[in-house]
C-alpha atoms as a PDB file:
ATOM      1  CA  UNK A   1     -17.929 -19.726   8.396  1.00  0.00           C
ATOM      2  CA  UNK A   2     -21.498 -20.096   7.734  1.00  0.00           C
ATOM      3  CA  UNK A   3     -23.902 -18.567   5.635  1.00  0.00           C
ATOM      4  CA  UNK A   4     -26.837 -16.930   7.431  1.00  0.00           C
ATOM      5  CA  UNK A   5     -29.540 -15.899   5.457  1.00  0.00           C
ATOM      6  CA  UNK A   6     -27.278 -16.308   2.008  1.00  0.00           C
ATOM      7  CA  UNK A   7     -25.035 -13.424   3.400  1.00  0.00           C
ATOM      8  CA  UNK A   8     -21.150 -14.584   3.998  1.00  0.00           C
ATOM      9  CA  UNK A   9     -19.540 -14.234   7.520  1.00  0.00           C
ATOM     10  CA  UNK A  10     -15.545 -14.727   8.027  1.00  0.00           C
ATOM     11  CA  UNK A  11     -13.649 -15.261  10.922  1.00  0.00           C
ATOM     12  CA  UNK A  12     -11.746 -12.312  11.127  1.00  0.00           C
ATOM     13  CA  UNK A  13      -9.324 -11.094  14.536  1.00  0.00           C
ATOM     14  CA  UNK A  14     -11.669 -13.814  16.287  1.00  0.00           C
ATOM     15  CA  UNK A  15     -14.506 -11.783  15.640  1.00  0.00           C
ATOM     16  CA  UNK A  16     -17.352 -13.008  13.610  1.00  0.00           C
ATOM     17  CA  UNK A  17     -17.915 -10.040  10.225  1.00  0.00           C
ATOM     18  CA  UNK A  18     -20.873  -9.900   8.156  1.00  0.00           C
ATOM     19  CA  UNK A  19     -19.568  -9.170   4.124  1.00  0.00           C
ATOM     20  CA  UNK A  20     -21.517  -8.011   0.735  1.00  0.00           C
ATOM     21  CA  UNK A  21     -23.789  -5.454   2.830  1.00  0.00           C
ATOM     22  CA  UNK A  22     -21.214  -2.651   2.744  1.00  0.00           C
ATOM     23  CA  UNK A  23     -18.100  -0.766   0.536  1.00  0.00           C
ATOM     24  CA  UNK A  24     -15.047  -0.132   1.806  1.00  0.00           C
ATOM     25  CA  UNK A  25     -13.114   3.440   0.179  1.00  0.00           C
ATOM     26  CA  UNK A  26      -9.924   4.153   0.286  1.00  0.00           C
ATOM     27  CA  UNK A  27      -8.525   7.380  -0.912  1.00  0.00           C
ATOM     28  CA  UNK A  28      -5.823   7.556  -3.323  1.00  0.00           C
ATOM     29  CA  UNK A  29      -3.665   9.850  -5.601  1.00  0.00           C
ATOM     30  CA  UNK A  30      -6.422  11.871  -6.914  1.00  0.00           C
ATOM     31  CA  UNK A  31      -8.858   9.475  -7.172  1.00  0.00           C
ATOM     32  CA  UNK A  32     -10.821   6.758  -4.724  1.00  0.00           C
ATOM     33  CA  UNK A  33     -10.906   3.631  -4.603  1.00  0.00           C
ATOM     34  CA  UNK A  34     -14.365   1.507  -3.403  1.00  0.00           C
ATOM     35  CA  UNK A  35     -14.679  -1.987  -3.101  1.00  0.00           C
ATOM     36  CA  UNK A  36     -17.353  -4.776  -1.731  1.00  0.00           C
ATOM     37  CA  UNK A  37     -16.578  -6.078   1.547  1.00  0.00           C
ATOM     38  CA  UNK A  38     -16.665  -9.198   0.351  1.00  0.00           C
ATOM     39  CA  UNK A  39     -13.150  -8.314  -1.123  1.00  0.00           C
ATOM     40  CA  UNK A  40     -11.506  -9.991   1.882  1.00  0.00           C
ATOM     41  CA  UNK A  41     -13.157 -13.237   1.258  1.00  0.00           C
ATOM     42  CA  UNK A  42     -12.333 -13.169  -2.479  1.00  0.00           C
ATOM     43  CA  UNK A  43      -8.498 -12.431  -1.559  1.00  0.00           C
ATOM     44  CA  UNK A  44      -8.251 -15.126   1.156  1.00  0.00           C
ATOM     45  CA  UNK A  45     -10.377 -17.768  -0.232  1.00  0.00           C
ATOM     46  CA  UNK A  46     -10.012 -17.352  -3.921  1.00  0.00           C
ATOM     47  CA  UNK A  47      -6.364 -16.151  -4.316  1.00  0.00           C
ATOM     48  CA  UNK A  48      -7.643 -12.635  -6.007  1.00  0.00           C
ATOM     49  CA  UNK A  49      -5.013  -9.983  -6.002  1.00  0.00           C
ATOM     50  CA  UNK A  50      -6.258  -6.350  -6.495  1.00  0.00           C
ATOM     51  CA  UNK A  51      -4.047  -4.131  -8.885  1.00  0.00           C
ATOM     52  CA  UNK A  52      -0.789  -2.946  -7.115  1.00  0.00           C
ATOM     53  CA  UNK A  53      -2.191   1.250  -7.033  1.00  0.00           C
ATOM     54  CA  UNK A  54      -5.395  -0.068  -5.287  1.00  0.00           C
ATOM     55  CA  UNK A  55      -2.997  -2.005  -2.634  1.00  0.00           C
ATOM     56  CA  UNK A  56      -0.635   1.124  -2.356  1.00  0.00           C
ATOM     57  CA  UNK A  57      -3.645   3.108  -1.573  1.00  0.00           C
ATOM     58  CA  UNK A  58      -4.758   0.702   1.224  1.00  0.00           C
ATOM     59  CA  UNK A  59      -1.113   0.493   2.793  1.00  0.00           C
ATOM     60  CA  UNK A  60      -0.810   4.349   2.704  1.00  0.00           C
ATOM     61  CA  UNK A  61      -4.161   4.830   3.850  1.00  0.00           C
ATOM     62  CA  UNK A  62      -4.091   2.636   6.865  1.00  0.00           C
ATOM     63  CA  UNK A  63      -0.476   1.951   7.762  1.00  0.00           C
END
């Protein structure tokens, strides 16, 4: 996807998403978690894995 005005935009569920102008937070054991949205492009396009308690958090958080 395109760049407009500098900010990234993915493809995502065939619907166009604006990322880097928000944080997603995830509760966790004790603790939260918060994150660019620009996470999603980093995992997809740049093979980054976040640690394994930030990905339990996500999966218990929105399963």
């Amino acid at each position: 996807m395109p760049k407009v005005l500098g900010v990234p935009r993915e493809l995502i569920d065939r619907k166009t998403v604006t990322l880097g102008d928000a944080e997603i937070r995830v509760p966790g054991e004790g603790k939260a978690y918060a994150c660019p949205t620009l996470i999603y492009h980093y995992i997809v396009k740049h093979g980054y894995l976040p640690p394994d308690e930030f990905l339990e958090a996500v999966r218990q958080t929105f399963r």
